[in-house]
Protein backbone atom coordinates (compact mmCIF):
# COMPACT_ATOMS: atom_id res chain seq x y z
CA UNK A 1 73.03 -21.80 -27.80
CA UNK A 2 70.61 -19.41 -26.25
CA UNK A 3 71.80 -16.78 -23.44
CA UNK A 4 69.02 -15.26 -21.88
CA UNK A 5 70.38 -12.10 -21.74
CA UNK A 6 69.15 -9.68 -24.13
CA UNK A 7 71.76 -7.72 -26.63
CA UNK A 8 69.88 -4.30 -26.89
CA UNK A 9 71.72 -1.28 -28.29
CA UNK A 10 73.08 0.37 -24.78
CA UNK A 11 72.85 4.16 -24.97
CA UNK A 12 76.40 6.21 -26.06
CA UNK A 13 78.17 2.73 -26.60
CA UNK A 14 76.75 0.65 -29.47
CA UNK A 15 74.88 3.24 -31.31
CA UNK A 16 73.32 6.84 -31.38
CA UNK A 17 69.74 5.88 -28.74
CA UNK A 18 68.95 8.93 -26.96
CA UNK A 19 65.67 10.81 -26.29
CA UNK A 20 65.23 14.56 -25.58
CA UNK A 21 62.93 14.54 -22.24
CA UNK A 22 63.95 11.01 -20.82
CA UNK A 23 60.73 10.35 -19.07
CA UNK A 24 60.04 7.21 -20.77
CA UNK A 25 64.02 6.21 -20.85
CA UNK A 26 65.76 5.34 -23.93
CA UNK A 27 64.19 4.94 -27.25
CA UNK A 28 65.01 1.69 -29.44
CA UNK A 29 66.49 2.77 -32.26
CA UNK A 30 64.29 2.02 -36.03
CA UNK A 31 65.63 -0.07 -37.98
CA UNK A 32 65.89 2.88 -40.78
CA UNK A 33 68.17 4.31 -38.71
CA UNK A 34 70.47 2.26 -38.80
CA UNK A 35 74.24 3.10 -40.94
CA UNK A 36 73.96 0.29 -42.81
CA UNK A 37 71.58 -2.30 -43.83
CA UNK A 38 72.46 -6.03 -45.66
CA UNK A 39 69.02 -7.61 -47.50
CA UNK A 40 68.58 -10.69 -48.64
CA UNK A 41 66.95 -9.23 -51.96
CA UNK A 42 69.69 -7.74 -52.99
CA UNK A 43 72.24 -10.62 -52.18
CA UNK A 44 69.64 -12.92 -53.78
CA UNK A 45 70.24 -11.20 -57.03
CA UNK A 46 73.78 -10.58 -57.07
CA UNK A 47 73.81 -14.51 -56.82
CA UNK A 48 71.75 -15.24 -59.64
CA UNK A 49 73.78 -12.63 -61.78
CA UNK A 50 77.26 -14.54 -61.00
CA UNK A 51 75.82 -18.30 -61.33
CA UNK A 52 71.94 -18.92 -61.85
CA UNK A 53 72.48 -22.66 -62.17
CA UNK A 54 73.84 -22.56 -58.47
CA UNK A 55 70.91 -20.93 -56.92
CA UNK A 56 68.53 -23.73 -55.69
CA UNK A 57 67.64 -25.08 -52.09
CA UNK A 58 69.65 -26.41 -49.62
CA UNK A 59 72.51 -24.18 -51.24
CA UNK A 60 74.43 -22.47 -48.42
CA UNK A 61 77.68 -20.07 -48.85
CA UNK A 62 79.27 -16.93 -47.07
CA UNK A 63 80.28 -13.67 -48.20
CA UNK A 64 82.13 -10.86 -48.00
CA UNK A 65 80.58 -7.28 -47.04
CA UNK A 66 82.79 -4.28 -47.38
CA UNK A 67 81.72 -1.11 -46.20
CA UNK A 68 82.92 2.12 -46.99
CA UNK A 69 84.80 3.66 -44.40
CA UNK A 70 85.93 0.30 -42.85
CA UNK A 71 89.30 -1.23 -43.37
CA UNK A 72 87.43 -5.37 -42.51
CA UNK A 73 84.56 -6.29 -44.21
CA UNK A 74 81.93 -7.92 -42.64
CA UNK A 75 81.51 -11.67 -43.06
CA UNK A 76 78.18 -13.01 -43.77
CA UNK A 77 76.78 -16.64 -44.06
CA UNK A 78 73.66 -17.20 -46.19
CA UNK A 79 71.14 -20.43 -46.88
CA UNK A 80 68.74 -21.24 -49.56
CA UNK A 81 65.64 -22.90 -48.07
CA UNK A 82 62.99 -24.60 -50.31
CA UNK A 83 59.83 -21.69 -50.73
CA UNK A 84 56.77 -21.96 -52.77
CA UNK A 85 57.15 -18.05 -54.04
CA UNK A 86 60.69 -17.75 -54.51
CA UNK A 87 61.25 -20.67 -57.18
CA UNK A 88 64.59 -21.44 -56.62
CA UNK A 89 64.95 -21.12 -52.61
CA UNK A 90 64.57 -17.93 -50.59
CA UNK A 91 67.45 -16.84 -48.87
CA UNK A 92 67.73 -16.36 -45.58
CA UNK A 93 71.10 -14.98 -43.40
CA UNK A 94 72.46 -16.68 -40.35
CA UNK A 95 72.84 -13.88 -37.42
CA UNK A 96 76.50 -13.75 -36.89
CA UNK A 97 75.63 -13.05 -32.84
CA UNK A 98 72.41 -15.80 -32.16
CA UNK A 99 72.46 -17.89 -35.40
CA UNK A 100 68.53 -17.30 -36.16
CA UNK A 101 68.09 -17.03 -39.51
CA UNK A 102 66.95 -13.77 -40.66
CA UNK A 103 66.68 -11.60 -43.98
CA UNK A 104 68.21 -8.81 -42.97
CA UNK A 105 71.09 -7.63 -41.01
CA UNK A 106 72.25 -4.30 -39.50
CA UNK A 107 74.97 -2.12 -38.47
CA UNK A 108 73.68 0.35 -36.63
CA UNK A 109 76.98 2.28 -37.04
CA UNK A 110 79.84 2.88 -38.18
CA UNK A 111 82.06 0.73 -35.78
CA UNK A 112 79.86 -1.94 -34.35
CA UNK A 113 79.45 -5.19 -36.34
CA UNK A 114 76.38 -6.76 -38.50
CA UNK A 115 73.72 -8.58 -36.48
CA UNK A 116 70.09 -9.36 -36.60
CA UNK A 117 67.14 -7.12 -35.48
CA UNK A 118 66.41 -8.65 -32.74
CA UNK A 119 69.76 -9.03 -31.14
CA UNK A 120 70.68 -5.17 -31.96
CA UNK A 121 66.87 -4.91 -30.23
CA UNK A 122 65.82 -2.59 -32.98
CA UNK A 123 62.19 -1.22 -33.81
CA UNK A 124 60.24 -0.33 -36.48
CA UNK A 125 58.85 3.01 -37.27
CA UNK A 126 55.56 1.82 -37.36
CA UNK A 127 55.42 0.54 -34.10
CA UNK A 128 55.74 3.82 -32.90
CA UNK A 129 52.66 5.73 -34.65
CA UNK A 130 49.74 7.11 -32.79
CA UNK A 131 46.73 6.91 -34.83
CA UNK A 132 44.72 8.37 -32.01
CA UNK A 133 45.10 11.62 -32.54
CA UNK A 134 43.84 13.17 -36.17
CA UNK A 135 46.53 15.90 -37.33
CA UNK A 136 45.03 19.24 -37.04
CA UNK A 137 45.20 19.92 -40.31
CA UNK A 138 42.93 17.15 -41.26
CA UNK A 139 40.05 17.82 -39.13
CA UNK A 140 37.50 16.07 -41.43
CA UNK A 141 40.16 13.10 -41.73
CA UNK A 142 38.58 10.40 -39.09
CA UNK A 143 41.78 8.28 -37.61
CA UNK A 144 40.46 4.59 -39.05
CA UNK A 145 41.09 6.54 -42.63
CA UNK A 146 44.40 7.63 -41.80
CA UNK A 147 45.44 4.23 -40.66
CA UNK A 148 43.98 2.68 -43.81
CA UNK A 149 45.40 5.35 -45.80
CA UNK A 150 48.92 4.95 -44.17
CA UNK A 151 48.71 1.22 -45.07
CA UNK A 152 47.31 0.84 -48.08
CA UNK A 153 50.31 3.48 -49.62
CA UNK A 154 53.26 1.31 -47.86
CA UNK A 155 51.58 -1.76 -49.55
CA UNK A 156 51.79 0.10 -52.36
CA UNK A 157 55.18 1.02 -52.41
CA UNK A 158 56.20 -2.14 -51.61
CA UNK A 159 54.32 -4.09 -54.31
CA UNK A 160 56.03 -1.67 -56.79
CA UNK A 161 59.47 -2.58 -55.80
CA UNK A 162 59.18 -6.24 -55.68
CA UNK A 163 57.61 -6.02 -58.82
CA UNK A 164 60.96 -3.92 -60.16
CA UNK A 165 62.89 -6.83 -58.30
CA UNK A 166 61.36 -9.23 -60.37
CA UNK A 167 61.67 -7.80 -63.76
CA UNK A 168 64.89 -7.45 -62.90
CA UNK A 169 65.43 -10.95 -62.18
CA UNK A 170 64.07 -12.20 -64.90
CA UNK A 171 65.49 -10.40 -67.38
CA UNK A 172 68.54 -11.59 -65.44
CA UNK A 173 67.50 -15.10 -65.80
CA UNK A 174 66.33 -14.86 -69.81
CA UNK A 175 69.75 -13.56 -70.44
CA UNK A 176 71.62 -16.64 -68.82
CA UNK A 177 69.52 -19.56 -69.17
């Protein structure tokens, strides 16, 4: 069920949103700012380390996320859903606040509870570049360059993790099968 209210971080209740001259109002809050972050990578393999014959789609299960610093953990419920990368299911998390599934979910601190991006009505960093202006320290630097440049290395950092996710996994998987 849908409420057409939105659920954005309010400034000095849910989280830390402020900004220093307040012309523009409140700033979302990035995502990497947030206190704690839940991925379904990493949940993905901790499940095929405990049972690897479980892990197919259609699977569905909950679990557990303790935090430090918190006396509850948070409770999480996660689905398998067929994929043509992931061989056996990618898994996605149901938002504890809207249901949408999602593959990540936040706290943005330390006392408020895990929900997805959109709910907490968090940003990413990138949306928030200005490639308009060259840094004036790179005079000779033209602004499509930087953009590529800026691209190009995030691609590249993530290519090299999923590829250390992978190994990883299937060393995982040569052990156990």
């Amino acid at each position: 069920m849908k409420s057409g209210r939105r659920r954005y971080i309010r400034p000095g209740q849910d989280a830390p949103v402020w900004i220093d001259s307040g012309r523009w109002g409140p700033k979302r809050v990035k995502v990497t700012q947030c206190w704690a972050t839940l991925t379904a990578e990493s949940v993905y393999t901790g499940l095929l380390r405990e049972n690897p014959a479980r892990m197919r789609a259609g699977v569905k299960g909950s679990l557990e996320w303790a935090l430090p610093g918190r006396s509850k953990p948070i409770s999480a419920d996660w689905e398998l859903r067929a994929n043509a990368v992931w061989r056996r299911g990618r898994l996605f998390f149901r938002c504890p606040r809207c249901t949408r599934l999602a593959t990540r979910l936040y706290v943005p601190c330390e006392n408020s509870g895990a929900a997805c991006r959109r709910c907490w009505g968090l940003t990413y960093a990138s949306r928030r570049e200005n490639y308009k202006s060259a840094p004036s320290f790179l005079p000779w630097y033209s602004l499509g360059d930087m953009a590529h440049w800026l691209t190009w290395s995030a691609r590249e950092r993530r290519a090299a993790a999923s590829a250390e996710r992978y190994a990883e996994r299937r060393e995982i998987l040569r052990g156990r099968t």
